[in-house]
N, C-alpha and C. Protein backbone atom coordinates (compact mmCIF):
# COMPACT_ATOMS: atom_id res chain seq x y z
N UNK A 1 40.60 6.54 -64.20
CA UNK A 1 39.36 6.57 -64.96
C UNK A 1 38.18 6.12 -64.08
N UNK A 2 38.59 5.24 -63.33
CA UNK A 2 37.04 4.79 -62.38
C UNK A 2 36.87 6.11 -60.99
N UNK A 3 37.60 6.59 -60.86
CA UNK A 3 37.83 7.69 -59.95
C UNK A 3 36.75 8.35 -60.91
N UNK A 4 36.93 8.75 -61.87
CA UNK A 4 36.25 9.90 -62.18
C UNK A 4 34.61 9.54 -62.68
N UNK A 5 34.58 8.04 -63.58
CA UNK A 5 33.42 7.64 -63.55
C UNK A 5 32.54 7.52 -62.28
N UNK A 6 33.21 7.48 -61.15
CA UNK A 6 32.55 7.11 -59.87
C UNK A 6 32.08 8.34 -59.56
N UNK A 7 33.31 9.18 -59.70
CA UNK A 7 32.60 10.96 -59.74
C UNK A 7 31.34 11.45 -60.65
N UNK A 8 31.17 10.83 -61.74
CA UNK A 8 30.41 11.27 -62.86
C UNK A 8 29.40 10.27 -62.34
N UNK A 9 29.02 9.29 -61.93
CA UNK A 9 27.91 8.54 -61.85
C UNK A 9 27.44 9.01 -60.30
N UNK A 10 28.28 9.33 -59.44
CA UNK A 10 27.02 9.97 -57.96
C UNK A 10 26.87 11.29 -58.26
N UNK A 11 27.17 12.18 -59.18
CA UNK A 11 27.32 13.39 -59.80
C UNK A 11 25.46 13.33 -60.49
N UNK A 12 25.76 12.65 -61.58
CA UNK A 12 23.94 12.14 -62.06
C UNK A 12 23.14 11.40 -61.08
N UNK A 13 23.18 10.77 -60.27
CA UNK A 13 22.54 10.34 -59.13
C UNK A 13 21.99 11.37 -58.14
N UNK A 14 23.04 12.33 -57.89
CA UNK A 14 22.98 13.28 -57.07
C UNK A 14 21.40 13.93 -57.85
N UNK A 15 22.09 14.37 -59.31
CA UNK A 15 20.61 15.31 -59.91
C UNK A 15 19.64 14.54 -59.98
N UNK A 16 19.54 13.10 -59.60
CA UNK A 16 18.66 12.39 -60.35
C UNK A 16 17.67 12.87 -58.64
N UNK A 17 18.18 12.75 -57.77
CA UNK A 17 17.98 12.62 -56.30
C UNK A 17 17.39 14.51 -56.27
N UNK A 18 17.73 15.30 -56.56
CA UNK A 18 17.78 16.33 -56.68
C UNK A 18 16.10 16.77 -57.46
N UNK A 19 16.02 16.11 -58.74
CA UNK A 19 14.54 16.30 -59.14
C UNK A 19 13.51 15.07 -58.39
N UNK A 20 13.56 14.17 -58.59
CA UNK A 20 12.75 13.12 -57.61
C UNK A 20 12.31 14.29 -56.14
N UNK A 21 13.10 14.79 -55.31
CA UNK A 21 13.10 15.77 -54.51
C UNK A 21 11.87 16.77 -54.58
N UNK A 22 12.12 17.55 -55.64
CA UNK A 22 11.28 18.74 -56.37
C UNK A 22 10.00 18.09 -56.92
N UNK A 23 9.95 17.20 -57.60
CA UNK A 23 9.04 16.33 -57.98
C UNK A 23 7.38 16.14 -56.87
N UNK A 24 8.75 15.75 -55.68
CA UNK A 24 7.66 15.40 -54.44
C UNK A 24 7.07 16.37 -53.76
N UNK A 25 7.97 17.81 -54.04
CA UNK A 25 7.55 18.65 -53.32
C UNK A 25 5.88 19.16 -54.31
N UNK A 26 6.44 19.37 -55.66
CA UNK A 26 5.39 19.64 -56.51
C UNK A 26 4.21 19.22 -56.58
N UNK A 27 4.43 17.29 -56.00
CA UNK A 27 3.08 16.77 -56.16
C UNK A 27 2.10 16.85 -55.25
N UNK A 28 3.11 17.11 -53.81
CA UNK A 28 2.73 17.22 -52.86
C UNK A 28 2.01 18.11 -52.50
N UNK A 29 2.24 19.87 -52.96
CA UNK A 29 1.79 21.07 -52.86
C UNK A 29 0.63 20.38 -53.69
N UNK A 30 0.15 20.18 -54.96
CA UNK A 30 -0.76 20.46 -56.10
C UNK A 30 -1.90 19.25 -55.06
N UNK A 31 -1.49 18.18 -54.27
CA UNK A 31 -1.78 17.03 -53.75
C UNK A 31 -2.79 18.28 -52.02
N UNK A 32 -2.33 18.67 -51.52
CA UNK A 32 -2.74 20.35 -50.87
C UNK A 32 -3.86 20.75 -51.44
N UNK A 33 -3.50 21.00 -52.19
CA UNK A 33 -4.37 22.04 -53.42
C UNK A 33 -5.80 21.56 -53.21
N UNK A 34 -5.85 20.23 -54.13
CA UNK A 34 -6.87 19.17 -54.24
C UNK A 34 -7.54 18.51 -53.07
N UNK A 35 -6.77 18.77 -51.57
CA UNK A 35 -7.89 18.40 -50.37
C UNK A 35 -8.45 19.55 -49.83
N UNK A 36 -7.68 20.99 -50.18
CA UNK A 36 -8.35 22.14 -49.88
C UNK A 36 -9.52 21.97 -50.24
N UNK A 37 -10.01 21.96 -52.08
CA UNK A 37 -10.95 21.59 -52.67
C UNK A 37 -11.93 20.80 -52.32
N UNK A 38 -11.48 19.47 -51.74
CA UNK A 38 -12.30 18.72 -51.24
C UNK A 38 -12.77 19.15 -49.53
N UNK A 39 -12.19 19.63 -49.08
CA UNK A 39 -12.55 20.21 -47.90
C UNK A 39 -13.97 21.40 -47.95
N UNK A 40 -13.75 21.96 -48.87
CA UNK A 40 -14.70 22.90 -49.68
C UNK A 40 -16.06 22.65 -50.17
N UNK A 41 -15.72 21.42 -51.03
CA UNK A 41 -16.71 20.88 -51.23
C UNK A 41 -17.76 19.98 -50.39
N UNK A 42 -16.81 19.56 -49.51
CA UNK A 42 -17.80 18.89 -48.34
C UNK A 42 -18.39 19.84 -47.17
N UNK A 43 -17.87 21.29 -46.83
CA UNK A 43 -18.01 21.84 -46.11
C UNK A 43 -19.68 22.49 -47.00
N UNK A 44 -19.53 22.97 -48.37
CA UNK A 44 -20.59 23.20 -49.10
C UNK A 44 -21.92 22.44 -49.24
N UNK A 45 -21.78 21.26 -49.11
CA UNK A 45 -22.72 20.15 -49.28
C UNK A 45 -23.30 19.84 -48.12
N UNK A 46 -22.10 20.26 -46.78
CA UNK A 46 -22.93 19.74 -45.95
C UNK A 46 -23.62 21.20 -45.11
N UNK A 47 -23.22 22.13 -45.54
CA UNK A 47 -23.93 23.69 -45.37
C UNK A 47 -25.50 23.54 -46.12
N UNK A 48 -25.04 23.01 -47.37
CA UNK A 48 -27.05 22.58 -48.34
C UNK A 48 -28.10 21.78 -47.26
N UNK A 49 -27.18 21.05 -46.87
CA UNK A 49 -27.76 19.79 -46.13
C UNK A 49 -28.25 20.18 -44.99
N UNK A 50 -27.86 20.99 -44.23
CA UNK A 50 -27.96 21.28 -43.33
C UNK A 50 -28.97 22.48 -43.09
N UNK A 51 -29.50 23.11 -44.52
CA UNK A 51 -29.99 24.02 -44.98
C UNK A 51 -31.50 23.06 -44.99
N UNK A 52 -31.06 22.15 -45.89
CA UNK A 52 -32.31 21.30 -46.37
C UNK A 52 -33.01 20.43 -45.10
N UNK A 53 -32.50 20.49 -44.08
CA UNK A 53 -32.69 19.30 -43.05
C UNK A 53 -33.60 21.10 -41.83
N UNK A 54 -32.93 21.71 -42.19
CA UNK A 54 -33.82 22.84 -41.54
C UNK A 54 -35.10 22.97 -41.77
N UNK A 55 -35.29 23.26 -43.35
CA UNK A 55 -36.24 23.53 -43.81
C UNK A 55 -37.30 22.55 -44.05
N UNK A 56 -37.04 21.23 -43.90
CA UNK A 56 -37.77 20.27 -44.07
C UNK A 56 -38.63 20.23 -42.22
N UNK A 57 -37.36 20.24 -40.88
CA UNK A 57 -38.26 20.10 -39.91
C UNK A 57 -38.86 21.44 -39.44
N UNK A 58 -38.72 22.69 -40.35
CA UNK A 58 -39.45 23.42 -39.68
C UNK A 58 -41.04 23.10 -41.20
N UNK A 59 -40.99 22.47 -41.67
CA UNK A 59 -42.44 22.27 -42.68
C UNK A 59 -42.32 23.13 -43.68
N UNK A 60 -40.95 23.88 -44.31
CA UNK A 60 -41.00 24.90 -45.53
C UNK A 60 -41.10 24.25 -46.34
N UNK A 61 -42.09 23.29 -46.77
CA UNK A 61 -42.56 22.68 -47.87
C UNK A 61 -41.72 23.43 -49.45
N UNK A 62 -42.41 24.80 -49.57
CA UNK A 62 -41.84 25.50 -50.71
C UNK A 62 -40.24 25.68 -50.81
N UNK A 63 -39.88 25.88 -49.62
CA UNK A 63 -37.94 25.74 -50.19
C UNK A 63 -37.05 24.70 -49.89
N UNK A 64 -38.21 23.47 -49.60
CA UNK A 64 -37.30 22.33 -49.56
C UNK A 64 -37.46 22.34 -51.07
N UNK A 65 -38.84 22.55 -51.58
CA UNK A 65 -38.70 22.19 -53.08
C UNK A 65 -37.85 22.90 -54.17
N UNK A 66 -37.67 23.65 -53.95
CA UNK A 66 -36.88 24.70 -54.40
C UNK A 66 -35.64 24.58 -54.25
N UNK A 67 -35.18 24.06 -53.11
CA UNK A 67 -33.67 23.69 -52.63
C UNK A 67 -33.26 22.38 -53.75
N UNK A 68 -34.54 21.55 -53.70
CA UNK A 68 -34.07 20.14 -54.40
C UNK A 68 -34.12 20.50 -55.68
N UNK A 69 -34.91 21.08 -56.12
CA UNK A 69 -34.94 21.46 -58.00
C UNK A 69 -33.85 22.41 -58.31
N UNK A 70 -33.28 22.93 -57.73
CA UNK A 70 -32.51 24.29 -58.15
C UNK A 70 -31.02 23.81 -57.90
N UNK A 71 -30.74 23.20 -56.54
CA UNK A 71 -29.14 22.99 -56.29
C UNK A 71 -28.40 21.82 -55.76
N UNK A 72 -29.73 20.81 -55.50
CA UNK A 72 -29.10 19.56 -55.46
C UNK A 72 -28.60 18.60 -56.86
N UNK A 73 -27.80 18.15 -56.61
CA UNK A 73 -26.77 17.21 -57.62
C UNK A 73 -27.58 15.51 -57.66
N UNK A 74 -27.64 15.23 -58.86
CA UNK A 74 -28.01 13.50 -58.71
C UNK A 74 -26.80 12.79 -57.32
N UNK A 75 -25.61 13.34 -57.69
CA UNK A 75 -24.73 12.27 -56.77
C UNK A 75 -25.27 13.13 -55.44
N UNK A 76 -25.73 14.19 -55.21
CA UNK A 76 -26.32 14.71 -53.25
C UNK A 76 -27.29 13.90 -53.54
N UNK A 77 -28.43 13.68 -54.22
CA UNK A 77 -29.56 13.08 -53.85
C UNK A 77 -28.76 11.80 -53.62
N UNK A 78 -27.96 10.47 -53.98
CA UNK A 78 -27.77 9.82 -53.82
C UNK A 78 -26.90 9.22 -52.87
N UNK A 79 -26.52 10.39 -51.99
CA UNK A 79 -25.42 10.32 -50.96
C UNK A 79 -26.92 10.61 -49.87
N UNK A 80 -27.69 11.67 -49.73
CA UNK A 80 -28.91 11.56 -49.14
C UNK A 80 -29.25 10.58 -48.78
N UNK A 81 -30.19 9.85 -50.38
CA UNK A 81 -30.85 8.59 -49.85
C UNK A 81 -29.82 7.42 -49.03
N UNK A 82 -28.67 7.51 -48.96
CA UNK A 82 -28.03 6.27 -48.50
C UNK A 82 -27.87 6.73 -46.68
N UNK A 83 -28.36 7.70 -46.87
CA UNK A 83 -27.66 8.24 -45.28
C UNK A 83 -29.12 8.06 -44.80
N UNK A 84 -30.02 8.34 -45.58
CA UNK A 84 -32.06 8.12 -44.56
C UNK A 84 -32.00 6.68 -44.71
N UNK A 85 -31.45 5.82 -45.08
CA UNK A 85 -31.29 3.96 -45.63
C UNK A 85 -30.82 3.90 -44.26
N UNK A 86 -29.71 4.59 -43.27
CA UNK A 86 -28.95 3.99 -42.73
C UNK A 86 -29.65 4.34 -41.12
N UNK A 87 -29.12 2.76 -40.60
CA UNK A 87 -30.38 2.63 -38.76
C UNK A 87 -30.05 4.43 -38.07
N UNK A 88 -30.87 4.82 -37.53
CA UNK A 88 -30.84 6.14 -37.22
C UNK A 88 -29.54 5.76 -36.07
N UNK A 89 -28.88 4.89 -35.71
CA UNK A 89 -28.36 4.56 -34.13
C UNK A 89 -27.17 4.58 -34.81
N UNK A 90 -26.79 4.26 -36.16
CA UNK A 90 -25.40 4.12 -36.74
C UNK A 90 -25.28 5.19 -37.72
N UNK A 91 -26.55 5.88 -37.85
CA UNK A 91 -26.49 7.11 -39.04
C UNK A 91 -25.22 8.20 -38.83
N UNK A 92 -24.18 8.37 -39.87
CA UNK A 92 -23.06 9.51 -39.73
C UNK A 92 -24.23 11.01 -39.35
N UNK A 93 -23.25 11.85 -39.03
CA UNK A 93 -24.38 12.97 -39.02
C UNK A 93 -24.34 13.79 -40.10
N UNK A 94 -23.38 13.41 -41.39
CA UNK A 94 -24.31 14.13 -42.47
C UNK A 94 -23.96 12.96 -44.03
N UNK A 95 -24.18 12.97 -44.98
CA UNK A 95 -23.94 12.16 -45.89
C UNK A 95 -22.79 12.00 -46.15
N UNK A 96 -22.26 12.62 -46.14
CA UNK A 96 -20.96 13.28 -46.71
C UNK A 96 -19.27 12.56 -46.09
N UNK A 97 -19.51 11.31 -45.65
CA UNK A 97 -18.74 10.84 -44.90
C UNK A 97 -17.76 9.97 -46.21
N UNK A 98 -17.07 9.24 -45.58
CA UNK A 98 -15.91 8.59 -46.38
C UNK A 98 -16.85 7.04 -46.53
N UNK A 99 -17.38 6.79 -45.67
CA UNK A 99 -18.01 5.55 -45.75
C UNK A 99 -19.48 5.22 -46.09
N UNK A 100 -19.70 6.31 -47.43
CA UNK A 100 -21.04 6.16 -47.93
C UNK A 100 -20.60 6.30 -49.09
N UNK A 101 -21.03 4.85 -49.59
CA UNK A 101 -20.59 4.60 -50.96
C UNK A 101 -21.15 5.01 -52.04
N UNK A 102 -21.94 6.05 -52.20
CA UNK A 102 -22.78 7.25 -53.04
C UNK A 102 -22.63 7.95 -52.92
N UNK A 103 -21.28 9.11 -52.09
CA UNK A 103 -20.26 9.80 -52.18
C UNK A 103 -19.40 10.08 -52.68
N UNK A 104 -18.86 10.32 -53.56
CA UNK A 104 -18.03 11.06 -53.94
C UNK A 104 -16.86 12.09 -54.62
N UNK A 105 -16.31 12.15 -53.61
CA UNK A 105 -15.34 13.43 -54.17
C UNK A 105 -13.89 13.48 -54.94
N UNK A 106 -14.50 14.27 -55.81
CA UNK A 106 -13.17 13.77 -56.79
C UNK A 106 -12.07 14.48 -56.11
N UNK A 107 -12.19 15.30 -55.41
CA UNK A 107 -10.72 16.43 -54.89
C UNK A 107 -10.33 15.68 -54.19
N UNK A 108 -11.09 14.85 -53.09
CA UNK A 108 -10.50 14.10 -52.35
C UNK A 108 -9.51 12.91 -53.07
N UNK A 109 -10.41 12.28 -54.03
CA UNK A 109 -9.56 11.04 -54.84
C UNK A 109 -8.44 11.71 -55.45
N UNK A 110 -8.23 13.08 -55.88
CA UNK A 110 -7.37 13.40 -56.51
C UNK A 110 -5.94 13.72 -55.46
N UNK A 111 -6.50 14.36 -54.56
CA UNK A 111 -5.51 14.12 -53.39
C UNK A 111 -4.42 13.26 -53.00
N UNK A 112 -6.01 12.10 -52.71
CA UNK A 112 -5.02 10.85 -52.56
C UNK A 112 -4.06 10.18 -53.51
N UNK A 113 -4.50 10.53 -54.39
CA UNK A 113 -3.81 9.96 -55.00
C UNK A 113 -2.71 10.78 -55.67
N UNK A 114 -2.52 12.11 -56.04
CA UNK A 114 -1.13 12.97 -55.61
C UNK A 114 -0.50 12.40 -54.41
N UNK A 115 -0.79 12.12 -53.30
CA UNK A 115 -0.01 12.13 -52.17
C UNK A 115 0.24 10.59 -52.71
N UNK A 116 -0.09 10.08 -52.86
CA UNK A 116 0.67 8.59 -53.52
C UNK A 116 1.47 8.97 -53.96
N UNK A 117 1.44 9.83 -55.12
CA UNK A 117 2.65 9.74 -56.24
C UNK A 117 3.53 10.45 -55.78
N UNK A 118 3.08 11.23 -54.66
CA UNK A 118 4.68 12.74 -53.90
C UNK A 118 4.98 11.30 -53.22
N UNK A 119 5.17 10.60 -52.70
CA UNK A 119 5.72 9.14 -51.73
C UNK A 119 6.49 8.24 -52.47
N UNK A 120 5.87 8.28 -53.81
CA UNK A 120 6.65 7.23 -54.39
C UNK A 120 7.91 7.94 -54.99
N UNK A 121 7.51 9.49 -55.24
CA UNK A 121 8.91 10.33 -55.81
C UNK A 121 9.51 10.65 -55.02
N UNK A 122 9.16 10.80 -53.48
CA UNK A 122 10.12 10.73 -52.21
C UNK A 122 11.23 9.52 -52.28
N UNK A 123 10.42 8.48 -52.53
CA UNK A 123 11.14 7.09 -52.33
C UNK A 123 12.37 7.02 -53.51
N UNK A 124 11.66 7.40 -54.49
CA UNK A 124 13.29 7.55 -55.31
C UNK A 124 14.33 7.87 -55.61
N UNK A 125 13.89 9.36 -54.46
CA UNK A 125 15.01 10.63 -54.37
C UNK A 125 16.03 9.89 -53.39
N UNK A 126 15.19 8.94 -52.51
CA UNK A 126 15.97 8.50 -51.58
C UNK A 126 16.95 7.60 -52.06
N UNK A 127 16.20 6.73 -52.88
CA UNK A 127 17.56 5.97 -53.70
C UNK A 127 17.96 6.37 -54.39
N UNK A 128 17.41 7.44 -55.22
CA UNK A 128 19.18 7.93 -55.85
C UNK A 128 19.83 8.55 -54.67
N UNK A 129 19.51 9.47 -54.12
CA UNK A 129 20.97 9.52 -52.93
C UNK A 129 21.60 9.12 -52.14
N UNK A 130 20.99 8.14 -52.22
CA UNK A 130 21.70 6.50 -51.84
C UNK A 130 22.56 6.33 -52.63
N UNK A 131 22.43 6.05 -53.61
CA UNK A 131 22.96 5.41 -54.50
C UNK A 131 23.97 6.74 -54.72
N UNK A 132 23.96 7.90 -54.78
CA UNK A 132 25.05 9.34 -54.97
C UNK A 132 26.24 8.86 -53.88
N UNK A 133 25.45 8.21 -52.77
CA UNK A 133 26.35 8.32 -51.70
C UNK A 133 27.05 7.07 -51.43
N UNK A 134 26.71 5.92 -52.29
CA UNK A 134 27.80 4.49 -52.56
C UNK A 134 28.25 4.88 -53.33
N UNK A 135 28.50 5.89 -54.40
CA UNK A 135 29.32 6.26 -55.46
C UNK A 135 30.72 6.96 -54.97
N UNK A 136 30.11 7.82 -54.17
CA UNK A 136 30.91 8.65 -53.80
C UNK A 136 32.03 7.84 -52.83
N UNK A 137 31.10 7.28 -51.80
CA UNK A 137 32.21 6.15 -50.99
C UNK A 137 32.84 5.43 -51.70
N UNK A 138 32.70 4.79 -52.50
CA UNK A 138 33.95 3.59 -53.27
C UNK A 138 34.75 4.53 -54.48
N UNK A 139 34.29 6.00 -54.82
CA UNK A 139 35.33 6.82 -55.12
C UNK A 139 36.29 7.21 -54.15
N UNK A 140 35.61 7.18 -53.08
CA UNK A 140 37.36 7.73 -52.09
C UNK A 140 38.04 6.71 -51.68
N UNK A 141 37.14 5.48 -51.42
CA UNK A 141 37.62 4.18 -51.35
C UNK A 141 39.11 3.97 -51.80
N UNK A 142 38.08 4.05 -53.39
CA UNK A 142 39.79 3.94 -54.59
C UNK A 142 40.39 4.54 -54.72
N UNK A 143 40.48 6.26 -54.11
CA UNK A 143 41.68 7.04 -54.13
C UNK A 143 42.39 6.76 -53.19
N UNK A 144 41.90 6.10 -51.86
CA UNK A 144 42.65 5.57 -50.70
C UNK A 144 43.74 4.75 -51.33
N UNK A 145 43.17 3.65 -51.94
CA UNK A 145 43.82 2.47 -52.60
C UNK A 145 44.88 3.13 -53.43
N UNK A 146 44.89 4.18 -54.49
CA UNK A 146 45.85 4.45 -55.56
C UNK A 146 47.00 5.55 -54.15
N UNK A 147 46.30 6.33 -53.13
CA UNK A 147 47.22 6.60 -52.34
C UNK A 147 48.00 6.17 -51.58
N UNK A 148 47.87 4.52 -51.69
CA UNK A 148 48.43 3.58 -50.90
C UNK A 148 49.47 3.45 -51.83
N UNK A 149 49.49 3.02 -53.12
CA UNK A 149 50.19 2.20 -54.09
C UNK A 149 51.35 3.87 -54.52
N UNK A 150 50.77 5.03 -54.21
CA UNK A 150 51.78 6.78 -54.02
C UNK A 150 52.76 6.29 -53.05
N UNK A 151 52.05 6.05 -51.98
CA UNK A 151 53.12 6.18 -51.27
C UNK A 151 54.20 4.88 -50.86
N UNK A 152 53.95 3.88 -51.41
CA UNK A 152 54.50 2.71 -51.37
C UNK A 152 55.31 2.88 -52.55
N UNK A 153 55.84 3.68 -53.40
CA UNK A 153 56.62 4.47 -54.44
C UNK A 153 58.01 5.28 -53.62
N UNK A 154 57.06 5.88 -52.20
CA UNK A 154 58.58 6.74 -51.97
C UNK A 154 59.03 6.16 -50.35
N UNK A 155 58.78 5.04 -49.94
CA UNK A 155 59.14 4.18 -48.89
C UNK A 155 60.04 3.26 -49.74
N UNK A 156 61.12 3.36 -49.01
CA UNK A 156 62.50 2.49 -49.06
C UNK A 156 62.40 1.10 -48.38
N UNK A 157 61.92 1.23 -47.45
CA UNK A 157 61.89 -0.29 -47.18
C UNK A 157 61.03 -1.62 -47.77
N UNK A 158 61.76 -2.52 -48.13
CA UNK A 158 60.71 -3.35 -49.18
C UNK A 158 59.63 -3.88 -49.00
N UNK A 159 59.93 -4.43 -46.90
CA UNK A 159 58.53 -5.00 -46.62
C UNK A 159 57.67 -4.35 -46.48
N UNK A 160 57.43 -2.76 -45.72
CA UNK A 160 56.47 -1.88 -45.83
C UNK A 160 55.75 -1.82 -47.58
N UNK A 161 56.69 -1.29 -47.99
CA UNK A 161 57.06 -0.86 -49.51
C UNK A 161 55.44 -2.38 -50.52
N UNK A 162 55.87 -3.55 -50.17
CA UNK A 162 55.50 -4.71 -50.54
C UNK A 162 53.96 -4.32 -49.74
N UNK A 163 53.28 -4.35 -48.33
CA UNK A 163 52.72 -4.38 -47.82
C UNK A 163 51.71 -3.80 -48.15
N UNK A 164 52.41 -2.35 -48.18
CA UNK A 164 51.36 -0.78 -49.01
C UNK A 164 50.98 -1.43 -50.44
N UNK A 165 51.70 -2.42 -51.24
CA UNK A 165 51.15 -2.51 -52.81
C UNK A 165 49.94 -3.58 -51.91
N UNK A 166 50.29 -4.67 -51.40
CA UNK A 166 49.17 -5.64 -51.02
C UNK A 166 47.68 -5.02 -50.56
N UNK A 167 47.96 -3.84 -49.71
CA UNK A 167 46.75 -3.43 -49.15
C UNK A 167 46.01 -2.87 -50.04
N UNK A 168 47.13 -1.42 -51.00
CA UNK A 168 46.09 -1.08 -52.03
C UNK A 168 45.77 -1.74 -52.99
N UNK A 169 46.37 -2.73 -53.54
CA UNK A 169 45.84 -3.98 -54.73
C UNK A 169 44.47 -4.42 -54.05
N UNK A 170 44.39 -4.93 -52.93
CA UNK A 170 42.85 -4.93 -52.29
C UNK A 170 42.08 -4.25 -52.03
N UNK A 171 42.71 -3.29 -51.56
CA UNK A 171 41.60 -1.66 -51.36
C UNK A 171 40.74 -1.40 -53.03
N UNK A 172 42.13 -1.67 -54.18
CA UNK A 172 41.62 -1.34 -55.43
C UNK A 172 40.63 -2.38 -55.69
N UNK A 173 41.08 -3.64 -55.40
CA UNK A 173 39.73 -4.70 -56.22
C UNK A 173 38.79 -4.47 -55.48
N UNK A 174 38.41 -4.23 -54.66
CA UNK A 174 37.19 -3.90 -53.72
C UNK A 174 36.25 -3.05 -54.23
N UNK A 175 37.06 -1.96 -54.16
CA UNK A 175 36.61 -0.75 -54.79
C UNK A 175 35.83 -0.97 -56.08
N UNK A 176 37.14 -1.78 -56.93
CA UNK A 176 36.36 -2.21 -58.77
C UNK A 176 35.28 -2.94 -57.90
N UNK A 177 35.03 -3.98 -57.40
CA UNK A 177 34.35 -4.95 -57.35
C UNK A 177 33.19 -4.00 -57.25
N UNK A 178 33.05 -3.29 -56.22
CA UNK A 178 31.63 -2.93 -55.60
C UNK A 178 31.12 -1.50 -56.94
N UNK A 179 32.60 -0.99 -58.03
CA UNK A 179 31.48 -0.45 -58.63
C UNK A 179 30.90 -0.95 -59.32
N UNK A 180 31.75 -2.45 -59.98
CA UNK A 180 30.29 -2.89 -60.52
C UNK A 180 29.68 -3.45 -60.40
N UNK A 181 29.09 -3.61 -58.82
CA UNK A 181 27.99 -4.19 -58.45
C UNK A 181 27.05 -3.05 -58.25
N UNK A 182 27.79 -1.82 -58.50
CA UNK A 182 26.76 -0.74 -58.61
C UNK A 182 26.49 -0.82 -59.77
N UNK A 183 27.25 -0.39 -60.64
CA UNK A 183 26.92 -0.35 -61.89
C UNK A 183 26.03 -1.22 -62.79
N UNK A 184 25.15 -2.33 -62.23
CA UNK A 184 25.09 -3.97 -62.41
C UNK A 184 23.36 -3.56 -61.91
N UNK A 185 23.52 -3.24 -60.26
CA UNK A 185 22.22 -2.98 -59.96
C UNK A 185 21.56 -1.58 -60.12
């Protein structure tokens, strides 16, 4: 019976290891997805910007104004002003950086934080197949042990005979012992 529970418990471990797996791959792709996006969006903003920084030093008075009334965002104006705030000697070269705290991007936050959660469902896949694969070892463990106590059945001699029960009586408590210290943790 523990033979087979040991079979049946790295058996569900195995699947458990199996979706955790798929899980990570899923979050991971959709986690893709969401820095494409953000890649997009910063490449867009800083194409405006770069639009607006034209038109301002060549003096197009009329389509800077036009640029700012028509397609700038409260959060661009406010990623702007923090970047003309900053000493021209340490200024990023466009707003749009990670370290302007009137920035930002949700694709990016969404990213990161998918790729958190594909890591942490990596990490579990790993322990369950860990854990598939201490199951599986102290199942053959204990078939070792009950094949000890087989063949100490068709040996004639008593001290062998005696020896083979001693080893697998230990091979077996071992075996019990450690499943339920699986079973436990």
């Amino acid at each position: 019976m523990a033979i087979a529970w040991g079979a049946y418990r790295a058996e569900l471990k195995s699947k458990d290891a199996d979706h955790f797996f798929n899980r990570s791959d899923e979050t991971l792709a959709t986690a893709h997805k969401f820095e494409l996006e953000a890649d997009e969006a910063v490449a867009a903003d800083e194409e405006l910007f770069l639009e607006l920084m034209r038109d301002q030093t060549e003096g197009r008075v009329a389509a800077v104004a036009f640029i700012r009334r028509h397609f700038l965002t409260p959060q661009f104006l406010a990623a702007e002003a923090w970047w003309r705030a900053q000493p021209a000697a340490s200024r990023p070269t466009t707003p749009f950086v990670s370290s302007n705290p009137r920035y930002r991007n949700r694709s990016d936050a969404e990213s990161r934080r998918l790729d958190a959660a594909a890591a942490d469902y990596l990490d579990r896949a790993h322990e369950a197949e860990n854990r598939a694969i201490d199951f599986t070892i102290v199942t053959v463990i204990l078939t070792v042990g009950l094949f000890l106590f087989g063949i100490a059945t068709q040996i004639g001699t008593q001290s062998v005979k005696l020896g083979l029960v001693v080893v697998g009586a230990l091979v077996l408590l071992a075996a019990v012992g450690r499943f339920v210290d699986l079973a436990v943790s």
